[in-house]
N, C-alpha and C. Protein backbone atom coordinates (compact mmCIF):
# COMPACT_ATOMS: atom_id res chain seq x y z
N UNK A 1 -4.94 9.72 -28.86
CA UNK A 1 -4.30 9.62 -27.55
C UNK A 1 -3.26 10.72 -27.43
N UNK A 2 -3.28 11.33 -26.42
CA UNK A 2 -2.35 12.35 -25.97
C UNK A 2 -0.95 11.98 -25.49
N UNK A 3 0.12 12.90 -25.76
CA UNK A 3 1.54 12.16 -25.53
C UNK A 3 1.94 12.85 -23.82
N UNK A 4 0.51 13.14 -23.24
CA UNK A 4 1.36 13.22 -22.16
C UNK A 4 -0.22 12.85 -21.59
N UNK A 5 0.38 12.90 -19.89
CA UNK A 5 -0.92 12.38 -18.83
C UNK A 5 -1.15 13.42 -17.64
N UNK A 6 -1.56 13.86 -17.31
CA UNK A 6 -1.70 14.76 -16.04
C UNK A 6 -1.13 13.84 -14.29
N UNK A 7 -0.21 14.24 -13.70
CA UNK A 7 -0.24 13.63 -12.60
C UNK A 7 -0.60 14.10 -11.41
N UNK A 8 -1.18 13.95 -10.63
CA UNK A 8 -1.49 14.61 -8.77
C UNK A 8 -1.06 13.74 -7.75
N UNK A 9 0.03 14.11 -6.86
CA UNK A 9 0.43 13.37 -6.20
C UNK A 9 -0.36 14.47 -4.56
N UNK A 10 -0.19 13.86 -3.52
CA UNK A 10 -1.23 14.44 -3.01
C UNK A 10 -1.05 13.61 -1.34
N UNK A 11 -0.12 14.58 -0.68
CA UNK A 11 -0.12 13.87 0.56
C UNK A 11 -1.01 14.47 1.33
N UNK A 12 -1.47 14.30 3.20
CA UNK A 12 -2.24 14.66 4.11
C UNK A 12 -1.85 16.03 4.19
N UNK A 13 -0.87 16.82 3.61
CA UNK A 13 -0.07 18.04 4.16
C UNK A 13 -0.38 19.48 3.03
N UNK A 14 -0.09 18.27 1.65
CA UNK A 14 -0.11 19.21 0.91
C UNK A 14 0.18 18.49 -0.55
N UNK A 15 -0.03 19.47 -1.50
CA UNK A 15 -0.20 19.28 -3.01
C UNK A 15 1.23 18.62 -3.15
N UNK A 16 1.78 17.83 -3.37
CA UNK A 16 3.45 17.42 -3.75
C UNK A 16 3.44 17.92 -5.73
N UNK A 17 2.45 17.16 -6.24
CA UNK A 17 3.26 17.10 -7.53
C UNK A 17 1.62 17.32 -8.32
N UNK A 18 1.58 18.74 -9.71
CA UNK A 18 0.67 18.51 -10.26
C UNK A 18 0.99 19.15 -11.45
N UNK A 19 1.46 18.45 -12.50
CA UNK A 19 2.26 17.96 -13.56
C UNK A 19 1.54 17.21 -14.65
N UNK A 20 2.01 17.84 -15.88
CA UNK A 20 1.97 17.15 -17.25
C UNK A 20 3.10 16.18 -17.48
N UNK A 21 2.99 14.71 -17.84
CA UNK A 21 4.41 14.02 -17.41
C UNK A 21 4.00 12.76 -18.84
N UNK A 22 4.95 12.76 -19.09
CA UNK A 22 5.02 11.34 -20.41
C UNK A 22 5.21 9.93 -19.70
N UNK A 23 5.13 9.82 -18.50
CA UNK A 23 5.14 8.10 -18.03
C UNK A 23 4.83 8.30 -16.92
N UNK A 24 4.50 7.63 -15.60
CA UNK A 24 4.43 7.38 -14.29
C UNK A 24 4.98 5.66 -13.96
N UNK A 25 5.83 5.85 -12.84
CA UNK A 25 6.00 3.89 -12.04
C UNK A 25 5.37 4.34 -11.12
N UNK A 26 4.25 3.44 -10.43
CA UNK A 26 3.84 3.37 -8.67
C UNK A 26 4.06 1.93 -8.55
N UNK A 27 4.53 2.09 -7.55
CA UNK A 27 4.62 1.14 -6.65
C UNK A 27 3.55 0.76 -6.03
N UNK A 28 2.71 -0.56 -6.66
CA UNK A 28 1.56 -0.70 -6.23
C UNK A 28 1.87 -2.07 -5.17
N UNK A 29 0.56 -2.62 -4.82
CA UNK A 29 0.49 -3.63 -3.97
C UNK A 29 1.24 -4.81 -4.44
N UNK A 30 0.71 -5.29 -5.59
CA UNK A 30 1.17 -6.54 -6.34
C UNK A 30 2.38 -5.90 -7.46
N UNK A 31 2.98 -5.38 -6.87
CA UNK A 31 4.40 -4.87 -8.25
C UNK A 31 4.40 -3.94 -8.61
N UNK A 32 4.85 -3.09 -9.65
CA UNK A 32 5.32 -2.36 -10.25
C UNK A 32 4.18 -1.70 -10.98
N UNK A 33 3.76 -0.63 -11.35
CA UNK A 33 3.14 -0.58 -12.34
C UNK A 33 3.10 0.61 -13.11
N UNK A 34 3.51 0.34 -14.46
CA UNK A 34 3.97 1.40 -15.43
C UNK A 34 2.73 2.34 -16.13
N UNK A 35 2.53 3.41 -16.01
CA UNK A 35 1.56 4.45 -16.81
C UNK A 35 1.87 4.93 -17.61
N UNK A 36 1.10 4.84 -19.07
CA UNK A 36 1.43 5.70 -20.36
C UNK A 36 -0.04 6.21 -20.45
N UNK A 37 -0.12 7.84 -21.17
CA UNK A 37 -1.31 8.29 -21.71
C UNK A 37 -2.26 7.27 -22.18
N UNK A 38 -3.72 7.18 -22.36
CA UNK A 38 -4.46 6.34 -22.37
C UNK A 38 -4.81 5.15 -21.86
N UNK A 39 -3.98 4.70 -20.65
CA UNK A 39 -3.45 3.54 -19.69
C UNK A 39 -5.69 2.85 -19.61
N UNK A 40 -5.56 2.05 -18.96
CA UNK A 40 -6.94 1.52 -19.04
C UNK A 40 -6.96 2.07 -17.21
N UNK A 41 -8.06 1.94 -16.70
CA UNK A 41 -8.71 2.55 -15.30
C UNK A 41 -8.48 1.42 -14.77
N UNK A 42 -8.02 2.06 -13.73
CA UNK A 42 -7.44 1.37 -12.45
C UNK A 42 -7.53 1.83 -10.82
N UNK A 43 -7.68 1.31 -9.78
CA UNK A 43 -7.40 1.71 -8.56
C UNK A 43 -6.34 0.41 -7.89
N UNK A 44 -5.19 1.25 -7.23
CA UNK A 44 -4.32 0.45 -6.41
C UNK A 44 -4.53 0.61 -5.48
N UNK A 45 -3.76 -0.21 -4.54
CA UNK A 45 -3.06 0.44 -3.12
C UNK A 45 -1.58 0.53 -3.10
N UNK A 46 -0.84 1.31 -2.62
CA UNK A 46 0.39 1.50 -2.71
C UNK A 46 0.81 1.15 -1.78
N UNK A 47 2.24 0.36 -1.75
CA UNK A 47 3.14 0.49 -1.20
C UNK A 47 4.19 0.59 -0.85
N UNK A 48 5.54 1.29 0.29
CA UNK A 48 6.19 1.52 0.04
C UNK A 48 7.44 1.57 -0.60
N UNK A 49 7.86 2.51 -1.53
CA UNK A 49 8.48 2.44 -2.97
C UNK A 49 8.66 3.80 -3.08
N UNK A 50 9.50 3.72 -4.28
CA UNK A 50 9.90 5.01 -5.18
C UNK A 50 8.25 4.91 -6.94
N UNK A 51 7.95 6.43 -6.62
CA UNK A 51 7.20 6.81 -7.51
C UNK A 51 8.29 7.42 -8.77
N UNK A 52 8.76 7.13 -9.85
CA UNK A 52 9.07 7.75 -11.03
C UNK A 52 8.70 7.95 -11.87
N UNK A 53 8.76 9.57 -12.74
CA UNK A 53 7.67 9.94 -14.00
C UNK A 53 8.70 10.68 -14.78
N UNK A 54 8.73 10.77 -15.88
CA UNK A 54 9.39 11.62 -17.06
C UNK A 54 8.50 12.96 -17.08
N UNK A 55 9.29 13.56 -16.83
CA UNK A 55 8.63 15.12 -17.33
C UNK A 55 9.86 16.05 -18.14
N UNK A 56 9.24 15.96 -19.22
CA UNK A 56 10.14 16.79 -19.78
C UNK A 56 11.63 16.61 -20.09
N UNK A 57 11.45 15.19 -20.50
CA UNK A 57 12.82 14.62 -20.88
C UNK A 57 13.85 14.15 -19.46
N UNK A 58 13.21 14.23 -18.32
CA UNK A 58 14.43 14.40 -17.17
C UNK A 58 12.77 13.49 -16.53
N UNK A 59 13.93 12.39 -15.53
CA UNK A 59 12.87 11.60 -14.47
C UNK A 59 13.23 11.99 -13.09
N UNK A 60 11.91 12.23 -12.76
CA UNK A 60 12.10 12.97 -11.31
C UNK A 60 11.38 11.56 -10.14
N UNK A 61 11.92 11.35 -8.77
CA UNK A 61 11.70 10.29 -8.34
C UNK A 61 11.33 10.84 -6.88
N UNK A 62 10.24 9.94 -6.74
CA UNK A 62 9.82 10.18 -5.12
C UNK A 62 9.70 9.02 -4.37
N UNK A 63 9.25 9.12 -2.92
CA UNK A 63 9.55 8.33 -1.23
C UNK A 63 8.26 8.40 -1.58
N UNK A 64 7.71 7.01 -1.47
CA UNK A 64 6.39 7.18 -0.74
C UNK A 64 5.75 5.75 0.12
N UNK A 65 5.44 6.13 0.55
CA UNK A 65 4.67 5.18 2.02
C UNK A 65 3.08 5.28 2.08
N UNK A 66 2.45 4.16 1.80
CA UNK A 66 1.44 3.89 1.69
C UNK A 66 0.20 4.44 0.70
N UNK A 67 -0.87 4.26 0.28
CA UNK A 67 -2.21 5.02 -0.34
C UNK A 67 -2.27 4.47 -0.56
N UNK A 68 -3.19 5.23 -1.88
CA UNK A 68 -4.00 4.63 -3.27
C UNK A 68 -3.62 5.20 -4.45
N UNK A 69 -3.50 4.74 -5.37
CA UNK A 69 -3.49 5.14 -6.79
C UNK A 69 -4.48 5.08 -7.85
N UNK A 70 -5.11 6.31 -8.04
CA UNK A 70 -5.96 6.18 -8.76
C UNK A 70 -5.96 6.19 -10.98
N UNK A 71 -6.26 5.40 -11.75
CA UNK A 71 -5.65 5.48 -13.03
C UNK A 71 -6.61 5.89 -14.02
N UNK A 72 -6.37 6.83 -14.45
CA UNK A 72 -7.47 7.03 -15.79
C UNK A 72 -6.59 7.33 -17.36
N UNK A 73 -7.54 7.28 -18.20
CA UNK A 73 -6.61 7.06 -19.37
C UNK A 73 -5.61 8.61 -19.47
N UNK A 74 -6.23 9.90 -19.00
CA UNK A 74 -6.13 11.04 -18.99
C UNK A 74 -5.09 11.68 -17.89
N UNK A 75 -5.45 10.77 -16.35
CA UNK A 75 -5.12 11.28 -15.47
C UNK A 75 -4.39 10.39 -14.42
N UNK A 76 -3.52 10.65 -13.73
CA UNK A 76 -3.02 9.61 -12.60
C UNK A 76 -3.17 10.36 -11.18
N UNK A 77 -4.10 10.04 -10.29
CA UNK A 77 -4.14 11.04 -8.84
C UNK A 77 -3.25 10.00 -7.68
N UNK A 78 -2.73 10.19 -6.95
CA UNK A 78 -2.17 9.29 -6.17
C UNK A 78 -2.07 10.16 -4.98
N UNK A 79 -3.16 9.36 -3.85
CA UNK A 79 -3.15 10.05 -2.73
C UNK A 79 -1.97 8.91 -1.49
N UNK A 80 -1.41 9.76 -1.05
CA UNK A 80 0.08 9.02 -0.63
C UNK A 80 0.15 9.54 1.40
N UNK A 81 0.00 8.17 1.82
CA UNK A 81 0.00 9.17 3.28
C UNK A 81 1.64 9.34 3.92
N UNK A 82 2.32 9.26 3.08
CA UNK A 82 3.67 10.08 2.50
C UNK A 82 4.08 10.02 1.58
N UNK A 83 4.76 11.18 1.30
CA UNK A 83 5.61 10.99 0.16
C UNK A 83 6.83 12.47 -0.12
N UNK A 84 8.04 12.23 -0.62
CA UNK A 84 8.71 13.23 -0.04
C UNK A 84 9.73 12.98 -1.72
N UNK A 85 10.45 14.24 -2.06
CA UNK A 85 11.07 14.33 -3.25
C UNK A 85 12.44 13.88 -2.93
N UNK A 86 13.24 13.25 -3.30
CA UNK A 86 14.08 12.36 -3.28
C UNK A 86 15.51 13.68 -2.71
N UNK A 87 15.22 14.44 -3.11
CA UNK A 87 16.68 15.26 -3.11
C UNK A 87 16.15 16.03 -1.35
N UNK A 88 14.63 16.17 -0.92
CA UNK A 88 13.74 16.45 0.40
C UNK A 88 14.11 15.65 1.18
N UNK A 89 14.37 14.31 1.36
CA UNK A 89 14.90 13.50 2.38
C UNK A 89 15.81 13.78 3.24
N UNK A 90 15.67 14.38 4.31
CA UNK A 90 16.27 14.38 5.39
C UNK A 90 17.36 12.77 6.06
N UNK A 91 18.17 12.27 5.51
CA UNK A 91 18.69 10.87 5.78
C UNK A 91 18.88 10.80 7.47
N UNK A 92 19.49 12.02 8.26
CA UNK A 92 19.63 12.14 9.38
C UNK A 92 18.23 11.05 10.27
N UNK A 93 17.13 12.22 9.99
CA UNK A 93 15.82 12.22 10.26
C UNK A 93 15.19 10.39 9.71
N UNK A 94 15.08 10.03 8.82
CA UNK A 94 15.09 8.64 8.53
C UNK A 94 15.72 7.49 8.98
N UNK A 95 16.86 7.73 9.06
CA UNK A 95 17.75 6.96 9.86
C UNK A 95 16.92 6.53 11.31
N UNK A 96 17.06 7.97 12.00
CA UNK A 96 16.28 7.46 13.22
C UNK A 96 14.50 7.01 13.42
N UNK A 97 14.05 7.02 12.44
CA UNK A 97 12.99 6.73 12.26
C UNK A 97 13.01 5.00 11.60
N UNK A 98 14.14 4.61 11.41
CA UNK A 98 14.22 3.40 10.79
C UNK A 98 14.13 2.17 11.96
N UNK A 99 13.18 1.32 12.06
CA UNK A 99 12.86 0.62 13.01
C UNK A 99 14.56 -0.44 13.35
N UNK A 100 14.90 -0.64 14.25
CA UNK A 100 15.91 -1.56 14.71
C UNK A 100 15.52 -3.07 14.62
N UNK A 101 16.81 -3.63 13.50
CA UNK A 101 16.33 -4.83 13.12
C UNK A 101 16.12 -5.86 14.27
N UNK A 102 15.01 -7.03 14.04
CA UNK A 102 14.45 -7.60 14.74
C UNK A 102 15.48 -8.96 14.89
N UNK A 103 15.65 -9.99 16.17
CA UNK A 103 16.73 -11.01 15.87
C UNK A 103 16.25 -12.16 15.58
N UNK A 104 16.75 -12.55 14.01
CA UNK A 104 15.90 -13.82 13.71
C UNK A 104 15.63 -15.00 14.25
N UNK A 105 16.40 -14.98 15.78
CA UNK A 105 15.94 -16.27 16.62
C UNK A 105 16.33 -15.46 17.93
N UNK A 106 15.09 -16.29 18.99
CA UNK A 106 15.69 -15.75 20.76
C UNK A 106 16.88 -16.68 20.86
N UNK A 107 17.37 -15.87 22.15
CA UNK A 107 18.81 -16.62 22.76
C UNK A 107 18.04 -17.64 23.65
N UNK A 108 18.93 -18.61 23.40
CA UNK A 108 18.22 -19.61 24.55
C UNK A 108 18.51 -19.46 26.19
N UNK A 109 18.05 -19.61 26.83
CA UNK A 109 18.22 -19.16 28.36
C UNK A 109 19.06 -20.53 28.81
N UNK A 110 20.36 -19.98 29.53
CA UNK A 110 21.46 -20.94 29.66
C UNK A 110 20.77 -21.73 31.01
N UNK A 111 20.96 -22.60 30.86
CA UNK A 111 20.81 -24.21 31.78
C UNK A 111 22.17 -24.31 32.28
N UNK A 112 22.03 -24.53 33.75
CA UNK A 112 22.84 -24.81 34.43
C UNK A 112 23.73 -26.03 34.28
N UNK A 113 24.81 -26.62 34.76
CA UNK A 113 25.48 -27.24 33.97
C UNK A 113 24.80 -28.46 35.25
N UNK A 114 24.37 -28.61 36.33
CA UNK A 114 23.68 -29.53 37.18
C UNK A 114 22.16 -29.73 36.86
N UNK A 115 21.87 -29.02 36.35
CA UNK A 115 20.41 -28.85 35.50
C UNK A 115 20.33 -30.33 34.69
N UNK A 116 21.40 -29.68 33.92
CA UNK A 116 21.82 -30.64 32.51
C UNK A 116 22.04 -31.75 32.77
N UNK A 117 23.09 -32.17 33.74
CA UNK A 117 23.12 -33.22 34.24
C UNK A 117 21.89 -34.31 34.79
N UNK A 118 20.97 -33.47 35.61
CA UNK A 118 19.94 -34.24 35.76
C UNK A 118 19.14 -34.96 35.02
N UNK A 119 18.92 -33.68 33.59
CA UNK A 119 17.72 -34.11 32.77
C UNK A 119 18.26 -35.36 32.00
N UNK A 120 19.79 -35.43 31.69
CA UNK A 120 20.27 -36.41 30.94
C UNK A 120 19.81 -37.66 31.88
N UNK A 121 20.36 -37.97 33.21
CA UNK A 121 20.12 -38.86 33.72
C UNK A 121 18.96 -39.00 33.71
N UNK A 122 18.27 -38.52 34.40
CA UNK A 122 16.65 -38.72 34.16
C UNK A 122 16.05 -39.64 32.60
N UNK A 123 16.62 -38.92 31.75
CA UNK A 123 16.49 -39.37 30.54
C UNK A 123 16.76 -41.35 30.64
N UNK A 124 18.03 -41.37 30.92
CA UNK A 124 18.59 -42.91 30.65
C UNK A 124 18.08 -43.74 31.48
N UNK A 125 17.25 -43.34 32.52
CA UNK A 125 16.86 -44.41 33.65
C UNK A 125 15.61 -45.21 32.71
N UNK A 126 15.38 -46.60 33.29
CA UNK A 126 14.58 -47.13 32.52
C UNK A 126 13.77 -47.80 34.30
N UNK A 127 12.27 -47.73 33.55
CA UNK A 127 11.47 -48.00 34.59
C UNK A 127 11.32 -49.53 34.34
């Protein structure tokens, strides 16, 4: 077994990352999942998460949003329909791209205070 793995990271745009690297994390569907040289074959789906790999004594970390991950004992390809190098992040640009949180309950639509009155009475009458 070899002490390192080949990685290809690989968005719609362009080549991101194609590297000799001693570990890979993707962020797969169901969790986490750690790569060492000789890893057993695998296909994921990814989702969004930070990708981290050791290369060369130093871990370099990436953005990525959605794919697949492909695993071989030799090789890790990960086609990513983003993915961006951590220090590349534009925060400005993200920010506004960050959806506006949703409100965990509607407001209730105010009832008139003669409204109210009615339905109560209504309520207590007995036929």
């Amino acid at each position: 077994m070899a002490d390192q793995i080949e990685l290809e990271i690989v968005t719609p745009d362009r080549l991101l990352v194609h590297e000799h690297v001693e570990s890979v994390e993707i962020p797969g569907k169901a969790g986490c999942i750690g790569v060492l040289p000789g890893h057993a074959p695998l296909i994921t789906e990814l989702t969004i998460g930070e990708i981290s790999y050791k290369h060369k004594g130093t871990t370099e970390h990436l953005s990525v949003a959605w794919g697949f991950a492909e695993v071989l004992p030799e090789k890790v390809t990960i086609l990513a329909q983003t993915a961006e190098r951590v220090q590349d992040i534009d925060v400005k640009r993200a920010e506004k791209l960050r959806p506006a949180p949703k409100p965990l309950y509607k407001k209730a639509h105010p009832i008139s205070t003669t409204k109210r009155l009615l339905m109560r009475s209504s309520a207590l009458k007995c036929d």
